[in-house]
Protein backbone atom coordinates (compact mmCIF):
# COMPACT_ATOMS: atom_id res chain seq x y z
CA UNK A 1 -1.53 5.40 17.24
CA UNK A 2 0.06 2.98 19.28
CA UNK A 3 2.34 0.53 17.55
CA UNK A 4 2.03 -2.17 19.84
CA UNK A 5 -1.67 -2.36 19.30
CA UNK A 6 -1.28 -3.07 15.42
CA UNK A 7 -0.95 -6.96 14.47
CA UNK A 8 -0.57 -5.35 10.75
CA UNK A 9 0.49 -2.99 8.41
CA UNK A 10 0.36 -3.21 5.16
CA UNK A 11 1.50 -1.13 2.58
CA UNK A 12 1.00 -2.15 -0.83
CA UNK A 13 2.35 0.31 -2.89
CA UNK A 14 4.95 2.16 -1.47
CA UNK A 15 7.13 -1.20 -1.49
CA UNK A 16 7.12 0.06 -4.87
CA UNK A 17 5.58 -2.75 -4.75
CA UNK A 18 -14.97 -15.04 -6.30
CA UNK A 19 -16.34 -15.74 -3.49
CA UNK A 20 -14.00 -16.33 -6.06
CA UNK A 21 -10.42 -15.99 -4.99
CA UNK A 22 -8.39 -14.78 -7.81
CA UNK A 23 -6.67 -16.91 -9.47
CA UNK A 24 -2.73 -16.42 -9.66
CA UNK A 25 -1.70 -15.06 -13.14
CA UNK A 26 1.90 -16.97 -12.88
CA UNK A 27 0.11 -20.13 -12.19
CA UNK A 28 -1.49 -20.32 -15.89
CA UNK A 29 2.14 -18.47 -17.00
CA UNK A 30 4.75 -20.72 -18.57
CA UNK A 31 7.25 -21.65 -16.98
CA UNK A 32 10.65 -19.26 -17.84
CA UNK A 33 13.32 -22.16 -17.61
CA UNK A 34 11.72 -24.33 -20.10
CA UNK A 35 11.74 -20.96 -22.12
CA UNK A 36 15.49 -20.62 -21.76
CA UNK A 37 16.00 -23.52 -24.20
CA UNK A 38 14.54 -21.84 -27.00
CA UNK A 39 15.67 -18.43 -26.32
CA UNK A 40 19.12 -16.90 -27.57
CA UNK A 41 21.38 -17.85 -25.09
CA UNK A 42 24.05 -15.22 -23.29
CA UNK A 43 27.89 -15.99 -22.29
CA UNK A 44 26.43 -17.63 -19.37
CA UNK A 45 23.59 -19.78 -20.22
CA UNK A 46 23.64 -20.79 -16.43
CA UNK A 47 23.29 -17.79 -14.70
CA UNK A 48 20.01 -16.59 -16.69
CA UNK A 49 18.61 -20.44 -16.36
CA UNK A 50 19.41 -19.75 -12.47
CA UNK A 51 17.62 -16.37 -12.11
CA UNK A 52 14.66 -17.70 -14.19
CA UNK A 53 14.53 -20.58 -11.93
CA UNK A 54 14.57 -17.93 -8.87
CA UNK A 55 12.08 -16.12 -11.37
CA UNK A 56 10.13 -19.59 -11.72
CA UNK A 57 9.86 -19.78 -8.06
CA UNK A 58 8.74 -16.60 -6.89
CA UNK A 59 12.39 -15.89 -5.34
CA UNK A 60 11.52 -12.31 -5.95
CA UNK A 61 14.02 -10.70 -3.30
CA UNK A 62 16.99 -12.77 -3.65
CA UNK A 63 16.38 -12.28 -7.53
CA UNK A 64 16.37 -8.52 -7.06
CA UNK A 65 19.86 -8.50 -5.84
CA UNK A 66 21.26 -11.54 -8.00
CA UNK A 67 19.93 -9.08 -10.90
CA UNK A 68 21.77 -6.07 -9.70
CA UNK A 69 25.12 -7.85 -9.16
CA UNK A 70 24.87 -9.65 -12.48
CA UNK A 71 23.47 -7.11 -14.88
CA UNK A 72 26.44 -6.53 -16.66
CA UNK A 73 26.69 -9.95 -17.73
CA UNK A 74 23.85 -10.34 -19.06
CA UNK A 75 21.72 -9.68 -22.36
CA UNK A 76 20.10 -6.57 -22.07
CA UNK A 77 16.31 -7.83 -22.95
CA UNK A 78 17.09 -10.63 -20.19
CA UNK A 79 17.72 -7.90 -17.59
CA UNK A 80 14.28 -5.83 -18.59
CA UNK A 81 12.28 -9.24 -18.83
CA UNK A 82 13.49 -10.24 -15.42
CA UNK A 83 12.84 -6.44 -14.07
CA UNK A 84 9.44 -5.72 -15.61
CA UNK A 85 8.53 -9.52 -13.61
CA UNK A 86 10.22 -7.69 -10.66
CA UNK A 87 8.06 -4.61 -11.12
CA UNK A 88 4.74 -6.10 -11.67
CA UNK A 89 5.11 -8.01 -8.41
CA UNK A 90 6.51 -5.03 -6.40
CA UNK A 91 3.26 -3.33 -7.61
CA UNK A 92 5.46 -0.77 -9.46
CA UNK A 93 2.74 -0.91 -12.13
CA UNK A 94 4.12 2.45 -14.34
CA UNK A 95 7.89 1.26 -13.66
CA UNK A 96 7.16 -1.92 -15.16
CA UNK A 97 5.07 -0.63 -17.87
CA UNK A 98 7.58 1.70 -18.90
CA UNK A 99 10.50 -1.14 -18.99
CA UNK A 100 7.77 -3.44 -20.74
CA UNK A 101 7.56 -0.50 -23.68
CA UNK A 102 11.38 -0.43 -23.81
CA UNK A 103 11.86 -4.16 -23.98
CA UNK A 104 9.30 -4.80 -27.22
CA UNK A 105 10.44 -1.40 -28.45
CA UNK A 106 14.33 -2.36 -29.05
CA UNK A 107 14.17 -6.45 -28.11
CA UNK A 108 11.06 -7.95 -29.34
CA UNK A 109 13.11 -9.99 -31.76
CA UNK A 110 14.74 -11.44 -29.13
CA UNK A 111 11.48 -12.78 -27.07
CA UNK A 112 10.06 -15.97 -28.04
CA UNK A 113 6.60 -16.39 -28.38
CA UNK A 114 6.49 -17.72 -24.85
CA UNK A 115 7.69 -14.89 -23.32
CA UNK A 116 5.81 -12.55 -25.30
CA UNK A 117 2.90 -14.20 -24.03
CA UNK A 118 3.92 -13.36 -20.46
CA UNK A 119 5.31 -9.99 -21.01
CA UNK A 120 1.82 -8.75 -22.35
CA UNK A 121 -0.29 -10.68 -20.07
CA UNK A 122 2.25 -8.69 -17.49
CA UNK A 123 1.04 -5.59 -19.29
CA UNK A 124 -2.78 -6.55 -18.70
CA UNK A 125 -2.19 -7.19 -15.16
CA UNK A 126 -0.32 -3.52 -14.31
CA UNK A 127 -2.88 -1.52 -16.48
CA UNK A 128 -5.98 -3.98 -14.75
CA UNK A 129 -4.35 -2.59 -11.06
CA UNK A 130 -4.70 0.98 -12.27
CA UNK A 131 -7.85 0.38 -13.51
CA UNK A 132 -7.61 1.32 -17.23
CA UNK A 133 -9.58 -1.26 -18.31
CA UNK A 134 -9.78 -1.28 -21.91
CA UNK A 135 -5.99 -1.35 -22.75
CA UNK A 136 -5.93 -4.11 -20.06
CA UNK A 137 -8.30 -5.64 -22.14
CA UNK A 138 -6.26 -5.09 -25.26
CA UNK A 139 -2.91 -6.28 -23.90
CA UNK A 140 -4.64 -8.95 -22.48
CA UNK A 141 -6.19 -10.33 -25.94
CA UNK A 142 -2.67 -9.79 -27.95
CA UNK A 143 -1.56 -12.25 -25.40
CA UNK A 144 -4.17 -14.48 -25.76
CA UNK A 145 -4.85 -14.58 -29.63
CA UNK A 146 -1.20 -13.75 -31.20
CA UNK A 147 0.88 -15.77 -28.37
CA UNK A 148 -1.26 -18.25 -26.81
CA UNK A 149 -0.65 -20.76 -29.16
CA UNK A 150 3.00 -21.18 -27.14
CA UNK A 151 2.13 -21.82 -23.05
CA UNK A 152 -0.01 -24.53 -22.09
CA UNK A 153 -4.12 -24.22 -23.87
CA UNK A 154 -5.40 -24.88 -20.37
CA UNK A 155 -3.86 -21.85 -18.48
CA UNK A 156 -5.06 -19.79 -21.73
CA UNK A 157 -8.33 -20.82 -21.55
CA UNK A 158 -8.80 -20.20 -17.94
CA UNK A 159 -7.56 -17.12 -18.62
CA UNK A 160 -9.59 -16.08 -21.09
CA UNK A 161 -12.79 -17.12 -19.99
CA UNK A 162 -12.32 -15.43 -16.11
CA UNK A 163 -9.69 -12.66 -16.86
CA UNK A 164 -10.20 -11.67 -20.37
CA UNK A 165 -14.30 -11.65 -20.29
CA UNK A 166 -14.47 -9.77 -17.38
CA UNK A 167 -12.00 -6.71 -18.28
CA UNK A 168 -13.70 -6.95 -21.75
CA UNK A 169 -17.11 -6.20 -19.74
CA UNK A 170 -15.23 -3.47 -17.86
CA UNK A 171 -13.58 -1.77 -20.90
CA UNK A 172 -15.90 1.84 -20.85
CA UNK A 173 -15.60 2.00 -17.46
CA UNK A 174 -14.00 5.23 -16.06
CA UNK A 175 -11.28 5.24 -13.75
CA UNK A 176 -11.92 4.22 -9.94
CA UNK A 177 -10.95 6.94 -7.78
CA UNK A 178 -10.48 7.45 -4.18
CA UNK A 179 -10.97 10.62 -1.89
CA UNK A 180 -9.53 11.14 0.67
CA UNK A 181 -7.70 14.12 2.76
CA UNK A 182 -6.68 12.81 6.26
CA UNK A 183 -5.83 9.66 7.80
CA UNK A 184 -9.37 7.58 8.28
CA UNK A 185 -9.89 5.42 10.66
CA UNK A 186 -12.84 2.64 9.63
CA UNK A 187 -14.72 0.55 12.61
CA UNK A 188 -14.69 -3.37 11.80
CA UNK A 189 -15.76 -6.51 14.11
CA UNK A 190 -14.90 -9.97 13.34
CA UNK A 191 -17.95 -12.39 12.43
CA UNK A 192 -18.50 -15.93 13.41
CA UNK A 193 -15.50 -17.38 10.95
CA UNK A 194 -13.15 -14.71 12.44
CA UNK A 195 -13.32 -12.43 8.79
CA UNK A 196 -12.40 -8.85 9.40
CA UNK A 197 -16.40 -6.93 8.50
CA UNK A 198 -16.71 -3.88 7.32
CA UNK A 199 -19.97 -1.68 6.40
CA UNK A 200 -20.05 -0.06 3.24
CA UNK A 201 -22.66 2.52 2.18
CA UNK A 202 -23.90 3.67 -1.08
CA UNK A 203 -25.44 6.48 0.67
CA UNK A 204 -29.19 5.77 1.26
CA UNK A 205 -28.47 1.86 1.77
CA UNK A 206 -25.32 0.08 3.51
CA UNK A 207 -24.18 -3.41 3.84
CA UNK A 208 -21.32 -5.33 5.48
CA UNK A 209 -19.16 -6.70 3.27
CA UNK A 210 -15.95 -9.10 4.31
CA UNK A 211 -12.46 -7.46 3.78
CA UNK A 212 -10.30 -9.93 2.15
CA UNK A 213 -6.85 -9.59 0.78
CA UNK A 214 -6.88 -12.84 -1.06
CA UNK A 215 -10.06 -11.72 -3.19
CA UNK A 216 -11.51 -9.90 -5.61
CA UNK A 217 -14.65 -6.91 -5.38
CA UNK A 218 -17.07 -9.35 -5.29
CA UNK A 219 -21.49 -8.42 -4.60
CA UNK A 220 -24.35 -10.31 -4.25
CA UNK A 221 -27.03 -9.78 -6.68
CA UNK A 222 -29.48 -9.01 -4.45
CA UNK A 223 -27.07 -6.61 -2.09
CA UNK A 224 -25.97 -4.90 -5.90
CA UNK A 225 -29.35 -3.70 -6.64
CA UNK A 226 -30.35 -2.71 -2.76
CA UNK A 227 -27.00 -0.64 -2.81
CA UNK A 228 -28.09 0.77 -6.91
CA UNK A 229 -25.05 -0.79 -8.15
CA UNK A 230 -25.66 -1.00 -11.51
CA UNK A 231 -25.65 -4.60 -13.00
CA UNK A 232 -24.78 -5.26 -16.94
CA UNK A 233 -24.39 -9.10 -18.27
CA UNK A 234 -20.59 -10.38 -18.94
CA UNK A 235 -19.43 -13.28 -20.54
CA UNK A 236 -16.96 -13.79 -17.53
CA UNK A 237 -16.99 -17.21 -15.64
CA UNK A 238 -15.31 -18.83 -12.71
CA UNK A 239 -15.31 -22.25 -10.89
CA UNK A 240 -17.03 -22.06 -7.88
CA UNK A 241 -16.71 -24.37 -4.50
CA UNK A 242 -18.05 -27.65 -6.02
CA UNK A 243 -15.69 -27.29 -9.21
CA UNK A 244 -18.43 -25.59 -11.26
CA UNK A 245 -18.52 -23.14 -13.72
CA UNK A 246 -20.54 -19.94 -12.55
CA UNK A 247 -21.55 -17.10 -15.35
CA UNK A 248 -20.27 -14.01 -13.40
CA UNK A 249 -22.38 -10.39 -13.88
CA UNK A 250 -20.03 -6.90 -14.10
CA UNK A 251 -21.50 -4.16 -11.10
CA UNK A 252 -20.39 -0.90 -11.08
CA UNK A 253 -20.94 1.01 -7.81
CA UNK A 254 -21.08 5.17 -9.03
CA UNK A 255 -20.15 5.91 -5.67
CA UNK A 256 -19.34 4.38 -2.73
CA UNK A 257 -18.26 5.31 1.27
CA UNK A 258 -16.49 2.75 3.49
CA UNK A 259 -16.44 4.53 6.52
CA UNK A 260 -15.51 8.21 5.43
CA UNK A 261 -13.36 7.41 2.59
CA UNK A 262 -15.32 7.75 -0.54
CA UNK A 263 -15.08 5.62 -4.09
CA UNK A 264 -16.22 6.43 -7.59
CA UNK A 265 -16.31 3.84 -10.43
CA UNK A 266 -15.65 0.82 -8.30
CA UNK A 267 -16.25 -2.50 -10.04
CA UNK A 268 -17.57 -5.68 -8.83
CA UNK A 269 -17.76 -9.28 -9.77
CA UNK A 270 -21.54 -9.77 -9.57
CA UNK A 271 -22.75 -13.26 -8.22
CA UNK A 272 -25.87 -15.01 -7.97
CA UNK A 273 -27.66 -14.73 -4.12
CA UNK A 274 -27.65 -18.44 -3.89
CA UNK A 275 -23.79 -18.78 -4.30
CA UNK A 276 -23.33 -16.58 -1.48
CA UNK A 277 -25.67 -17.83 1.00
CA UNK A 278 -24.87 -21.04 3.23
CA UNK A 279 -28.47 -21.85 4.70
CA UNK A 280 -26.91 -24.65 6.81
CA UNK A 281 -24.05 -22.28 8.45
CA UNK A 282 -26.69 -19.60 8.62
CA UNK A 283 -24.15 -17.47 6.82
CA UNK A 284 -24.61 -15.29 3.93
CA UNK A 285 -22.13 -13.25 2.52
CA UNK A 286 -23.12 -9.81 1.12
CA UNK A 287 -20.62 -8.89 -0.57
CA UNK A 288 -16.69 -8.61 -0.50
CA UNK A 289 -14.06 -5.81 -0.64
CA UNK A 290 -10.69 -7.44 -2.15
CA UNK A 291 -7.68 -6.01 -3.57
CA UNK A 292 -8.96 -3.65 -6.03
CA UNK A 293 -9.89 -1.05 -3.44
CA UNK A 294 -7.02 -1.94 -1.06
CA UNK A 295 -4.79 -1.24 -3.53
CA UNK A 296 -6.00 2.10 -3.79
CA UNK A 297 -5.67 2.58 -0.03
CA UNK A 298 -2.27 2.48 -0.69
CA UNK A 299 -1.34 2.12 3.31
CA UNK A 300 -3.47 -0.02 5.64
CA UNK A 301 -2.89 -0.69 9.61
CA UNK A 302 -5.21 -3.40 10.98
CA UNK A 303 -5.28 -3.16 14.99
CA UNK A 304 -5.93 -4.59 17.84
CA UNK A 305 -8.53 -2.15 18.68
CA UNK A 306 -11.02 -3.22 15.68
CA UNK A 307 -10.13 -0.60 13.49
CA UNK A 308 -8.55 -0.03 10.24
CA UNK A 309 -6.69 2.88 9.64
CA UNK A 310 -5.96 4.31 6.05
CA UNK A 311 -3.13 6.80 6.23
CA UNK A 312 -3.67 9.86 3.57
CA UNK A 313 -0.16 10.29 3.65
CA UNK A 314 1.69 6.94 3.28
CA UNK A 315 5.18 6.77 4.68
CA UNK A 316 7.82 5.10 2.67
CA UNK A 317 9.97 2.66 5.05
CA UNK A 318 12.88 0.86 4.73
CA UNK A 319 11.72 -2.30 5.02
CA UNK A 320 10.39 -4.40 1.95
CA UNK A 321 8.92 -7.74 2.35
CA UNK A 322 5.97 -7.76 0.56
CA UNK A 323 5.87 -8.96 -3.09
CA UNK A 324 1.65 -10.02 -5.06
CA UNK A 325 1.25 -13.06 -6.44
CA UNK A 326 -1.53 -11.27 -8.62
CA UNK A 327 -3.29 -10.04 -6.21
CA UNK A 328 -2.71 -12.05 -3.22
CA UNK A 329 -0.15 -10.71 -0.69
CA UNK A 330 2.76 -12.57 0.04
CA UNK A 331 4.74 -11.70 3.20
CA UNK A 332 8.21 -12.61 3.96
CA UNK A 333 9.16 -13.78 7.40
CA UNK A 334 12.31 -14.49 9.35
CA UNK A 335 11.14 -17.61 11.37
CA UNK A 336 13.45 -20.03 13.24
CA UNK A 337 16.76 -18.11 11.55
CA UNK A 338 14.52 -19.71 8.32
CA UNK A 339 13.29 -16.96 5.74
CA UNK A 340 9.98 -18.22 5.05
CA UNK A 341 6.83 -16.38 2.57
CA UNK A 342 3.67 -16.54 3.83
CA UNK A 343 0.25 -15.70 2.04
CA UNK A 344 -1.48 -12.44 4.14
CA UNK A 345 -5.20 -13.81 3.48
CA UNK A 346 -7.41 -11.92 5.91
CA UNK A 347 -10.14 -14.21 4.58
CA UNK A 348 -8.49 -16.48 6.10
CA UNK A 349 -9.77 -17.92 9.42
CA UNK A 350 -6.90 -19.96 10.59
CA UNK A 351 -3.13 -20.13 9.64
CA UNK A 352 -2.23 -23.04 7.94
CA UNK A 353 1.46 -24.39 7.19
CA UNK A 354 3.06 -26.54 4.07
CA UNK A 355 3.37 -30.29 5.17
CA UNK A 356 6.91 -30.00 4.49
CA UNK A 357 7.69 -26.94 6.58
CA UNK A 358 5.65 -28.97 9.31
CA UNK A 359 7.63 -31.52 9.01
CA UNK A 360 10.51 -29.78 8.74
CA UNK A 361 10.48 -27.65 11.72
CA UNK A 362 7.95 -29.50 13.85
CA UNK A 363 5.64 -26.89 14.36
């Protein structure tokens, strides 16, 4: 393939790293430096109150090597809470369950309630991203029930009522898997709003579905039942585009092909037609594939040439500038001798900047 032709590639986890967007798990997290105060402090109360600030602010790479330099000098539980954060948002899902096991195997006296809280809702979020659902759902509800009484009621509720329902409804479902032997190269075009479009079979009946890196798996009713997706009632809720609450349906799709790459046990957030369809835009979304099959993809190149390529064999490179805020990509740029992080939303149709980097650089 011809490098020059590519405008992306993403790799999501060999950095060892509704419509409903997802919504970030840090933003409903509490907030690590107000945590400090009530945690037992080390020699150097200011250097763990910086890196939790760094921590606090999503700082992830300068944090990495802050961490390294520093380690000695700090407590040991401070070290694994700070790299099992790391972890999680480098997508090193079974690195960062393994140091979360260590840390509440020898430290758990040392973790407030507060970060308890976070370290299991952590927990939830690697085991949700490789899709064993019901001890996602279990971490998830230890976090909730035994520590929730410590962060703020709102982020708990919010989680509980979109994250917690839904990975309760998912809990017997068997692993997703993908096959695939050789690179794959998938056709897309780019629709009215400029979202990348992708067809996706279930065999006898295809669709196009949007491919969005900013969302989750996400069907119409109507396109769930045309594809035999089977449908089952959940308890799980979001807040759709007027600020209201939607009751959300659980699909799981037995099998699935997107182009010749084929999917077993794929689940989907299940939506009412209605919410999907934009009569006055003559637009109607079918359905959406998000994060929880890209992840699987493990290496992605979106070209030029309206194709995306998924490479069977992903190459590990040297570079790493890619970190998940949940699920959403976020990319790290050198702009203007300025290291800036940008969200990579391909459901995006234009590219927006803060008012203060505007302002800033005059863009």
């Amino acid at each position: 393939m011809n490098v020059s032709n590519c405008v992306l590639i993403l790799t999501i986890l060999l950095f060892g790293t509704c419509i409903a967007k997802s919504n970030s798990l840090v933003d409903v997290q509490p907030k690590h430096t107000k945590e400090l105060r009530i945690v037992h402090a080390s020699d150097d109360p200011l250097l763990e109150l910086r890196l939790l600030q760094m921590l606090d602010k999503k700082d992830f790479f300068r944090l990495e090597t802050l961490l390294q330099e520093k380690k000695a000098e700090l407590p040991r539980y401070i070290v694994l809470y700070i790299e099992a954060n790391l972890q999680n948002a480098f997508n090193q899902t079974e690195q960062s369950l393994q140091t979360i096991d260590k840390l509440l195997r020898n430290y758990s006296k040392s973790l407030n309630d507060a970060l308890l809280y976070r370290i299991f809702v952590i927990k939830y979020d690697n085991l949700f991203n490789q899709y064993h659902y019901k001890k996602a759902a279990e971490a998830l509800k230890i976090a909730i029930d035994k520590y929730g009484h410590a962060v703020d009621s709102v982020g708990v509720a919010m989680l509980r009522e979109e994250n917690y329902n839904f990975v309760k409804s998912l809990k017997e479902f068997p692993v997703q898997k993908m096959h695939i032997t050789t690179d794959v190269s998938i056709p897309v075009s780019l629709n009215q709003y400029n979202h990348i479009i992708i067809n996706v079979s279930s065999g006898e009946q295809s669709e196009n579905f949007i491919f969005d890196t900013g969302a989750s798996n996400v069907v119409s009713e109507g396109t769930a039942r045309r594809l035999g997706i089977r449908i089952l009632d959940s308890e799980a809720s979001t807040v759709g585009a007027v600020d209201k609450k939607v009751q959300l349906k659980v699909g799981l799709a037995d099998k699935l092909w997107i182009g010749d790459l084929m999917f077993e046990n794929v689940a989907f957030k299940v939506m009412p037609d209605e919410l999907l369809s934009f009569p006055e835009a003559n637009y109607v979304i079918h359905g959406i594939i998000g994060f929880p099959i890209m992840n699987q993809m493990k290496e992605i190149e979106i070209c030029k040439n309206k194709n995306i390529t998924v490479v069977a064999h992903p190459r590990k490179g040297n570079s790493r500038n890619l970190f998940l805020d949940n699920t959403m990509p976020i990319i790290q740029f050198e702009a203007n001798s300025d290291t800036v992080l940008f969200i990579m939303d391909t459901g995006a149709n234009t590219t927006k900047f803060s008012a203060n980097y505007f302002a800033a650089h005059n863009v």
